[in-house]
C-alpha atoms as a PDB file:
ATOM      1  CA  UNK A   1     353.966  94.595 150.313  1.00  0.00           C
ATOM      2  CA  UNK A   2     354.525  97.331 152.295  1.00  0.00           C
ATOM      3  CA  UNK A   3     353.821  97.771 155.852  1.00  0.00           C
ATOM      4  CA  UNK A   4     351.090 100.030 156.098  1.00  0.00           C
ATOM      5  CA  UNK A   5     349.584  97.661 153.388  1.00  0.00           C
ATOM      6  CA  UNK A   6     349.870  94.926 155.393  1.00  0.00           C
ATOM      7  CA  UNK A   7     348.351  96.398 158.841  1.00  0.00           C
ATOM      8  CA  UNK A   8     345.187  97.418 156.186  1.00  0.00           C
ATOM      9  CA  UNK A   9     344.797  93.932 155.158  1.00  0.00           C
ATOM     10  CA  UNK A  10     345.305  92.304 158.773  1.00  0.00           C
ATOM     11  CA  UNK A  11     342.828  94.970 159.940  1.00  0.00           C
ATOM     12  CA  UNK A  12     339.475  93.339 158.853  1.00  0.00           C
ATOM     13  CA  UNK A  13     340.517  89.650 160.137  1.00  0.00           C
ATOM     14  CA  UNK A  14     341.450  91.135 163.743  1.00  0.00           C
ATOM     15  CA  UNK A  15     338.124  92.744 163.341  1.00  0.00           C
ATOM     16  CA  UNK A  16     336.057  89.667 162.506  1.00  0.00           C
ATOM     17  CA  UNK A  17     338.337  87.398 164.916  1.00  0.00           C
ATOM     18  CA  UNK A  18     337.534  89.538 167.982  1.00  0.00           C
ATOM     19  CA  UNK A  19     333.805  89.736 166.807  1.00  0.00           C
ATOM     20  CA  UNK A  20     333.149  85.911 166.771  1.00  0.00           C
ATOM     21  CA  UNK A  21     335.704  86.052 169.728  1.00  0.00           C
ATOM     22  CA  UNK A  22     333.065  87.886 171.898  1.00  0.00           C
ATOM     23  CA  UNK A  23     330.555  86.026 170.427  1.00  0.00           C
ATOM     24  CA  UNK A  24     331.948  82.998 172.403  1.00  0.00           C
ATOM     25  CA  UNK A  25     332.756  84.429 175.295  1.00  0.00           C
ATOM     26  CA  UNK A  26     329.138  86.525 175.782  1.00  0.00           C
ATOM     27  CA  UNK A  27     327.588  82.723 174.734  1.00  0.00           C
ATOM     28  CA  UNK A  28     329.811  80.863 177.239  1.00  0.00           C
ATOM     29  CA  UNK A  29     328.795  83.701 179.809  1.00  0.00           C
ATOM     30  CA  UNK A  30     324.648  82.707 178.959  1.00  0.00           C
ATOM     31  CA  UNK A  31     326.083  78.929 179.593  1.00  0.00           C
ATOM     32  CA  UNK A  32     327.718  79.044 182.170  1.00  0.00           C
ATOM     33  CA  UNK A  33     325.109  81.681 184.051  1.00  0.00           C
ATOM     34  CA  UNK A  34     324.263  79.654 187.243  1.00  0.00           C
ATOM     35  CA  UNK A  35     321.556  81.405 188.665  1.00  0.00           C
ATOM     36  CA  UNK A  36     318.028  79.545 189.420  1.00  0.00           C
ATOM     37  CA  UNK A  37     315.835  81.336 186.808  1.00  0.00           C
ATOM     38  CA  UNK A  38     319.121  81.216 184.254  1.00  0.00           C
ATOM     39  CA  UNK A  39     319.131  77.629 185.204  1.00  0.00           C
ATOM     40  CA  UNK A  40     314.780  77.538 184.259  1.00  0.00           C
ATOM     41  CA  UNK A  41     314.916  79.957 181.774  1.00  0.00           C
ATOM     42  CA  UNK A  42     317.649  77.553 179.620  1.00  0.00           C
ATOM     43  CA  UNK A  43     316.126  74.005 180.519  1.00  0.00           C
ATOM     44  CA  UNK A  44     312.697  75.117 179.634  1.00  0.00           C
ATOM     45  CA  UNK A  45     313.743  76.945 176.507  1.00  0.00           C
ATOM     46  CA  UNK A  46     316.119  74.311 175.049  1.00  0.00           C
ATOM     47  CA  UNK A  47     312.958  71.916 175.848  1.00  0.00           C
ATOM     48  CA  UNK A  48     310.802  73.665 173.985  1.00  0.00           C
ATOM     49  CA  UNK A  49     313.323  74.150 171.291  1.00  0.00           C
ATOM     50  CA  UNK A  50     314.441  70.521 171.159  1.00  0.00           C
ATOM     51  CA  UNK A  51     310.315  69.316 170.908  1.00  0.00           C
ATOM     52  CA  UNK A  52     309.944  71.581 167.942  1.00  0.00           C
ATOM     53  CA  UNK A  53     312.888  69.906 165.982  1.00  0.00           C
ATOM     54  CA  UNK A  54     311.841  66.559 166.412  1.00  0.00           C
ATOM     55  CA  UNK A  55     307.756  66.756 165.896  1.00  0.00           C
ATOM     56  CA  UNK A  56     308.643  69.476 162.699  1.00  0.00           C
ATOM     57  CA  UNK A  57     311.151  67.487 161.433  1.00  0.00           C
ATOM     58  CA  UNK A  58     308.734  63.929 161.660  1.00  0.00           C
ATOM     59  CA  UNK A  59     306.362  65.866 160.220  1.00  0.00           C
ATOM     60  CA  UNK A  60     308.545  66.701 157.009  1.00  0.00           C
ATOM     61  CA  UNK A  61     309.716  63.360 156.950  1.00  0.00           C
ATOM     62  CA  UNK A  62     306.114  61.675 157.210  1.00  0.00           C
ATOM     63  CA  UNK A  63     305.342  63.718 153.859  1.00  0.00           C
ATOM     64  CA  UNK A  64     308.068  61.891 152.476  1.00  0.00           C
ATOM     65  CA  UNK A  65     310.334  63.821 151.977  1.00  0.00           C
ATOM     66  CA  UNK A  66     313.426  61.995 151.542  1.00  0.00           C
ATOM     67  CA  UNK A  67     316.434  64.613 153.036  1.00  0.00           C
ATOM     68  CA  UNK A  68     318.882  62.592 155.040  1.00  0.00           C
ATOM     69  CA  UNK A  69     319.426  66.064 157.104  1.00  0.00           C
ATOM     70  CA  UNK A  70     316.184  65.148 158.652  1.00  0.00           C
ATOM     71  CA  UNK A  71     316.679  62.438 159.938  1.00  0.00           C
ATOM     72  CA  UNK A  72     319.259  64.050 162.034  1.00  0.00           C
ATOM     73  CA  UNK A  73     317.638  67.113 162.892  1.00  0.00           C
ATOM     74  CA  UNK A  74     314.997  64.838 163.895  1.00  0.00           C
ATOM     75  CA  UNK A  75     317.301  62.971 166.466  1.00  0.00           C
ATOM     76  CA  UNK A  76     318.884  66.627 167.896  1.00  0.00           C
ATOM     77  CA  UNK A  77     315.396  67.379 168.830  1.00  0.00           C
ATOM     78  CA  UNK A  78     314.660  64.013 170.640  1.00  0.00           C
ATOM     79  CA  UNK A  79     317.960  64.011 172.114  1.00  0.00           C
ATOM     80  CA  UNK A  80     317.870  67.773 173.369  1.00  0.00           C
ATOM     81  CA  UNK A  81     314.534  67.586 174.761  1.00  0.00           C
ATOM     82  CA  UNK A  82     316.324  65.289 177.675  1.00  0.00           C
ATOM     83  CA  UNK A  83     319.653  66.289 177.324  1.00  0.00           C
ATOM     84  CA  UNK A  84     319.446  70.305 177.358  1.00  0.00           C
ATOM     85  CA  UNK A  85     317.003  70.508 181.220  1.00  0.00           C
ATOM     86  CA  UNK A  86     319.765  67.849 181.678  1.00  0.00           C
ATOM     87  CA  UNK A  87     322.572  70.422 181.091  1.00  0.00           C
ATOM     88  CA  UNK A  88     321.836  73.115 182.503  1.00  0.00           C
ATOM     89  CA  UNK A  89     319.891  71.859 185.317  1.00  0.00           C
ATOM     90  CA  UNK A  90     322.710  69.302 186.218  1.00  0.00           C
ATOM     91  CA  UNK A  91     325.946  69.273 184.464  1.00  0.00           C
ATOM     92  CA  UNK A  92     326.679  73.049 184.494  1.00  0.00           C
ATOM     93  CA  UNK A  93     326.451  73.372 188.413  1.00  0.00           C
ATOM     94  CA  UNK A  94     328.588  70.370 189.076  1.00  0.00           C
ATOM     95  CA  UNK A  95     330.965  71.104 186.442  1.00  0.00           C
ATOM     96  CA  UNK A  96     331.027  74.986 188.227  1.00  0.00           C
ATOM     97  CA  UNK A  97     331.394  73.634 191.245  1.00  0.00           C
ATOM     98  CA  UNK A  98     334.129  71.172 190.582  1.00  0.00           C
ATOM     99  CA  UNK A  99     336.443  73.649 189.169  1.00  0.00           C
ATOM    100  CA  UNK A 100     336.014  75.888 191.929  1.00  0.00           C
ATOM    101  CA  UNK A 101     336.304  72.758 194.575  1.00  0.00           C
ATOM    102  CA  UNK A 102     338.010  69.729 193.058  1.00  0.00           C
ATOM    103  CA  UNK A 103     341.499  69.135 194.610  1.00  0.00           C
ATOM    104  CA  UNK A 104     342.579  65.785 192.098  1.00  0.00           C
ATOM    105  CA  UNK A 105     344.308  66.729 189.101  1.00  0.00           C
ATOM    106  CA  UNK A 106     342.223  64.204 186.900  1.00  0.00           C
ATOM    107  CA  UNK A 107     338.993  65.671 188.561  1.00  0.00           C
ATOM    108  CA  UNK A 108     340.164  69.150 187.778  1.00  0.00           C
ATOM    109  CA  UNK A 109     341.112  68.269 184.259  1.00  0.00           C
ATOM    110  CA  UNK A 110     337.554  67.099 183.772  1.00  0.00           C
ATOM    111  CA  UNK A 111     336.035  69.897 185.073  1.00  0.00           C
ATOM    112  CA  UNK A 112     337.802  72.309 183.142  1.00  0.00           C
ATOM    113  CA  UNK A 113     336.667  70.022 179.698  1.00  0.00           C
ATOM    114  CA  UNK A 114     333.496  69.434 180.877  1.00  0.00           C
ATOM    115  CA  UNK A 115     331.449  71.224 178.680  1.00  0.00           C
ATOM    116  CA  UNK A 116     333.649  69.927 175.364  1.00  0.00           C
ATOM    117  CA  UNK A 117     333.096  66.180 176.902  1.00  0.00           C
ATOM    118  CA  UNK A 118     329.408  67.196 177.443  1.00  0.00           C
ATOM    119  CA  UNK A 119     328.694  68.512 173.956  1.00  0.00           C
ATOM    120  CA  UNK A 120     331.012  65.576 172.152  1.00  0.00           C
ATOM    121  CA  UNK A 121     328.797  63.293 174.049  1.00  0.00           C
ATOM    122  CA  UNK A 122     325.619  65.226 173.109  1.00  0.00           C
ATOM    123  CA  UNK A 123     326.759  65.324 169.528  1.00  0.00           C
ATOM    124  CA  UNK A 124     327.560  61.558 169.813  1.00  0.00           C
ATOM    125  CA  UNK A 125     324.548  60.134 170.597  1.00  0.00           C
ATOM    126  CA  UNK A 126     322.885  62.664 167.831  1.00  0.00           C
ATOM    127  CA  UNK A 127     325.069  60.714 165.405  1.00  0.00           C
ATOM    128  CA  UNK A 128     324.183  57.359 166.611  1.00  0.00           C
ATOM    129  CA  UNK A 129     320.607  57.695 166.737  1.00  0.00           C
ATOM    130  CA  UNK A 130     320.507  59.869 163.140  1.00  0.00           C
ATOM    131  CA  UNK A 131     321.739  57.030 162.566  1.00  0.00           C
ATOM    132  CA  UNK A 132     319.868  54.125 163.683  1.00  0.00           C
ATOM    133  CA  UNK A 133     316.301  55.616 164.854  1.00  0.00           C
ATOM    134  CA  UNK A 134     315.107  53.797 167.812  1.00  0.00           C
ATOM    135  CA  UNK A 135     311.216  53.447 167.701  1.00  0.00           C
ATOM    136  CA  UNK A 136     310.392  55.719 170.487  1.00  0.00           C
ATOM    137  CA  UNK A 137     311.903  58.510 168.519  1.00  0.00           C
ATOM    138  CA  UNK A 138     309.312  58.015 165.576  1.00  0.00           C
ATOM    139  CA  UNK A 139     306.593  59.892 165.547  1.00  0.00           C
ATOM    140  CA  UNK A 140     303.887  58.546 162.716  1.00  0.00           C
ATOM    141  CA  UNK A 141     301.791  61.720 161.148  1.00  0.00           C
ATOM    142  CA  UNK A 142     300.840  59.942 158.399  1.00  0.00           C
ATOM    143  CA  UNK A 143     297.341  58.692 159.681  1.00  0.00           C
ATOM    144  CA  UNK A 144     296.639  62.407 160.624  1.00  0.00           C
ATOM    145  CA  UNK A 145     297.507  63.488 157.248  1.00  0.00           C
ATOM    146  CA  UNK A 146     295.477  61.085 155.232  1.00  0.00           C
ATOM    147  CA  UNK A 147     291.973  61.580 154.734  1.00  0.00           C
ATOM    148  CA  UNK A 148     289.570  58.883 155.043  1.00  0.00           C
ATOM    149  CA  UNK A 149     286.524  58.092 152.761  1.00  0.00           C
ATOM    150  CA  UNK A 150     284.492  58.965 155.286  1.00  0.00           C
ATOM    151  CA  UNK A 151     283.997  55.055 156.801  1.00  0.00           C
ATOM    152  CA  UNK A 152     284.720  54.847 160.406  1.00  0.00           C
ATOM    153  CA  UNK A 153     287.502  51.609 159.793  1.00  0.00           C
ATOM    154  CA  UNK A 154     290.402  51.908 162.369  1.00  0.00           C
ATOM    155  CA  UNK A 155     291.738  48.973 163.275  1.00  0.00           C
ATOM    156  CA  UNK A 156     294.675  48.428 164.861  1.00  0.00           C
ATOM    157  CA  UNK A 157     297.516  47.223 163.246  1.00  0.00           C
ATOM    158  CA  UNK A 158     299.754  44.536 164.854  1.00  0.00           C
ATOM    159  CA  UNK A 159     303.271  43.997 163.455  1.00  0.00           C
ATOM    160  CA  UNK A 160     306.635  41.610 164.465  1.00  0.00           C
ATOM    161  CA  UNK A 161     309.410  41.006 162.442  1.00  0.00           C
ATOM    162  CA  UNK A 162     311.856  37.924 163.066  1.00  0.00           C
ATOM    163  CA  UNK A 163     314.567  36.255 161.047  1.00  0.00           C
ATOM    164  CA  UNK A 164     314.239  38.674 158.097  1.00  0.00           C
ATOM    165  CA  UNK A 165     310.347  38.518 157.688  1.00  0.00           C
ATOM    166  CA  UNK A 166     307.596  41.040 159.098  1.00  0.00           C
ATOM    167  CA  UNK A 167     304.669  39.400 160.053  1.00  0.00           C
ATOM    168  CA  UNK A 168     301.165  41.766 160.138  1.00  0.00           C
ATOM    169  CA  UNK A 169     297.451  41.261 161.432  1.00  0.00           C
ATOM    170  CA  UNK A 170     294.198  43.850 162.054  1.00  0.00           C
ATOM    171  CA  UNK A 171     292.701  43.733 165.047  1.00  0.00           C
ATOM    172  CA  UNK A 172     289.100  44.234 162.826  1.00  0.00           C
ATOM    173  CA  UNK A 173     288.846  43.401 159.604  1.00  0.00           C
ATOM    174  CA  UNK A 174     285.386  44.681 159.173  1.00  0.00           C
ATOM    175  CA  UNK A 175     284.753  46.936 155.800  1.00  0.00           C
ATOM    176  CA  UNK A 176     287.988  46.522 154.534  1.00  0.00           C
ATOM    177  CA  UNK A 177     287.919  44.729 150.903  1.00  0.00           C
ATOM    178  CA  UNK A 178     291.804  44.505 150.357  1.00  0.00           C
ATOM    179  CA  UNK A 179     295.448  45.033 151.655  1.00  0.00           C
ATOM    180  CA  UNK A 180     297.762  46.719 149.789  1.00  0.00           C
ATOM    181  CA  UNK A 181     301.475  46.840 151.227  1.00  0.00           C
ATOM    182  CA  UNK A 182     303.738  49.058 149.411  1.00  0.00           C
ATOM    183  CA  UNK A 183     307.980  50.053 150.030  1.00  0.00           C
ATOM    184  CA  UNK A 184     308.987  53.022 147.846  1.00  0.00           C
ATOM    185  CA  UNK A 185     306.621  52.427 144.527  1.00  0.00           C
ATOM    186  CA  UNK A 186     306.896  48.992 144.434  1.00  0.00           C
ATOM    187  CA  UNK A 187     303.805  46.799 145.847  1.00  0.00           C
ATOM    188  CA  UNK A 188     305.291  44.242 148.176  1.00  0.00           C
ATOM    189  CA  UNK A 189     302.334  42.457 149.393  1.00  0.00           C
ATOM    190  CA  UNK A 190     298.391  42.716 148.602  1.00  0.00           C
ATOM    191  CA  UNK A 191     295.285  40.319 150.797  1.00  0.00           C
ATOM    192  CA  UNK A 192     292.259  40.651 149.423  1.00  0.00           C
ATOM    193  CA  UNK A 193     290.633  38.276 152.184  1.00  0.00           C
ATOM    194  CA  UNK A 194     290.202  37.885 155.704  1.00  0.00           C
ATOM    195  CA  UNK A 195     291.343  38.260 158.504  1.00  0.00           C
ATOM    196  CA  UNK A 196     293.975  39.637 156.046  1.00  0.00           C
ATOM    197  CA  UNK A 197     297.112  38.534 157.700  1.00  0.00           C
ATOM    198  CA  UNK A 198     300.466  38.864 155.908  1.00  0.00           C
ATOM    199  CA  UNK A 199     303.969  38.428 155.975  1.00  0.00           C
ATOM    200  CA  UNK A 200     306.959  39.971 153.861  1.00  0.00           C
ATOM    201  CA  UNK A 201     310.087  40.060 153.737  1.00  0.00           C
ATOM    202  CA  UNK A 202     312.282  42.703 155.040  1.00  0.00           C
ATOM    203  CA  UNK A 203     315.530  42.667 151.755  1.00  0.00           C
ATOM    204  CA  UNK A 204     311.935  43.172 149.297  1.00  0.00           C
ATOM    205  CA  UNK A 205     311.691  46.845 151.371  1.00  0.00           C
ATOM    206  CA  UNK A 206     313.154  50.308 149.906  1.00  0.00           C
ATOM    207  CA  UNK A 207     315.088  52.697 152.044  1.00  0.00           C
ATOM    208  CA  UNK A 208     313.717  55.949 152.626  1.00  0.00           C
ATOM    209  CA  UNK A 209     315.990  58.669 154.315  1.00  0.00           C
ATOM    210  CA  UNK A 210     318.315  55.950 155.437  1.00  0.00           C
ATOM    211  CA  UNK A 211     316.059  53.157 156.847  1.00  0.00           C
ATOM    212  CA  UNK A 212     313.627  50.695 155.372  1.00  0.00           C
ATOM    213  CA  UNK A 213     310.335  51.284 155.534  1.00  0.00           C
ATOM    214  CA  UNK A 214     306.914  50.184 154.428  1.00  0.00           C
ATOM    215  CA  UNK A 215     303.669  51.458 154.057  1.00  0.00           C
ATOM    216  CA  UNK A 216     300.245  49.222 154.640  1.00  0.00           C
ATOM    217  CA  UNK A 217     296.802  50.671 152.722  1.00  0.00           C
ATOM    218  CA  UNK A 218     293.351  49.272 153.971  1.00  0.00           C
ATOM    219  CA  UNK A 219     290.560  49.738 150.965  1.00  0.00           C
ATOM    220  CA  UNK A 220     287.148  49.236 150.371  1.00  0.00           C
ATOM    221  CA  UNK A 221     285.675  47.438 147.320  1.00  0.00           C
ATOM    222  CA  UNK A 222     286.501  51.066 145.098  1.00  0.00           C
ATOM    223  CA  UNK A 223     290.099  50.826 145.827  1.00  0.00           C
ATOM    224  CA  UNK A 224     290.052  53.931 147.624  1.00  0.00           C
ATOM    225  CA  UNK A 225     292.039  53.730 150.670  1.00  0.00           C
ATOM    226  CA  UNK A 226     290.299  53.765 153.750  1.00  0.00           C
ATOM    227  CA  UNK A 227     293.477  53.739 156.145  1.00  0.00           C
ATOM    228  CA  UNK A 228     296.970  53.983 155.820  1.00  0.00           C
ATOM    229  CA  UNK A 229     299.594  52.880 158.057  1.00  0.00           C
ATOM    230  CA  UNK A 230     303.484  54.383 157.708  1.00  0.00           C
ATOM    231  CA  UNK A 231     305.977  51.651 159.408  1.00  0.00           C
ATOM    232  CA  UNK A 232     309.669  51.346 159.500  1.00  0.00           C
ATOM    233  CA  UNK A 233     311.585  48.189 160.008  1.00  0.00           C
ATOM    234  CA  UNK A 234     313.036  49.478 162.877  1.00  0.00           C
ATOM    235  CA  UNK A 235     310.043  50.429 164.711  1.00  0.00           C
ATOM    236  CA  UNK A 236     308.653  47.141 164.592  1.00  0.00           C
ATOM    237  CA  UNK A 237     309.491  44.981 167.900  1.00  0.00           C
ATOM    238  CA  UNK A 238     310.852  41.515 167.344  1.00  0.00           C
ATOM    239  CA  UNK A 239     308.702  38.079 168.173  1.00  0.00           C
END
């Protein structure tokens, strides 16, 4: 290969490395930008931005939908609803002002990583709680999506789980016939009297986009359902 052939191959990947190079820097530039309506103008967006992930995402997922990727967008959004006004509101400035101030080498060290050891953390606890959903992070749209048969039966359902078993009650059991619970499509459980109490075990459950869940149907005497109820294991508080 000659030379000239050489500089008209290298030519294109200096071209595209100093593109996405200035892509960095002019994104580090909106990151690092200190001011008080940058400061606003970032928390508020990223909120925003980080409540439309999560409620779109548990929306998808309450259709279910069974894509694993989800389940993590879903935790991004939870996570960056606290952790992006945390950011920018927070971190940023002390991190800014710690490089500019900090005298210890250890302190400067940090400061000058701060935003890597900010985003690994971030990106961490994304991970963790893609994961292993904690219940506050589940958002239930299946009641909103069902429609009813037009009986007004909305009782609240009560569930604990303990040792392996789930353990369910109604607060009213008026005008509901039976109780169907089903995991995947397999019917677990089914009480066709009052005050229709149950119990199940939690190995008899399927997994659906990585955790078990279950689903609980209230019908009337047609066997249309009247109310349905999406649960999943790990949304249930232990006794």
């Amino acid at each position: 290969m000659t030379h000239s052939e050489s500089d008209a191959t290298a030519s294109p990947l200096q071209f595209l490395r100093g593109v996405i190079g200035q892509a960095w820097r002019d994104l580090l530039s909106v990151y690092y930008a200190n001011t008080p309506i940058w400061r606003l103008f970032k928390s508020v967006g990223l909120l925003f931005f980080g409540f439309f992930c999560w409620s779109a995402s548990s929306l998808v997922l309450s259709y279910g939908i069974e894509w694993t990727i989800l389940q993590y967008v879903r935790a991004y959004g939870f996570v960056l609803i606290l952790w992006g006004p945390l950011t920018h509101a927070v971190i940023v400035p002390l991190v800014i002002r710690l490089r500019r101030t900090a005298e210890r080498p250890i302190v400067r060290t940090i400061a000058r990583n701060g935003s890597k050891i900010n985003l690994s953390i971030f990106l961490t606890i994304v991970l963790i709680l893609g994961t292993a959903p904690i219940s506050p992070m589940l958002l239930d749209f299946q009641a909103a999506l069902e429609t009813d048969s037009g009986a007004d039966i909305d009782p609240d359902l009560s569930c604990t789980r303990s040792d392996g078993t789930v353990s369910c009650s109604l607060s009213d059991p008026s005008g509901i016939d039976s109780v169907v619970v089903t995991s995947g499509n397999r019917e677990i459980e089914r009480v066709e009297e009052p005050p229709f109490e149950f119990t199940f075990r939690e190995n008899d459950l399927e997994e659906v986009v990585g955790q078990k869940e279950f689903v609980v149907e209230l019908r009337d005497e047609d066997g249309e359902t009247l109310r349905r109820y999406r649960r999943s294991v790990s949304s249930v508080p232990e006794a």
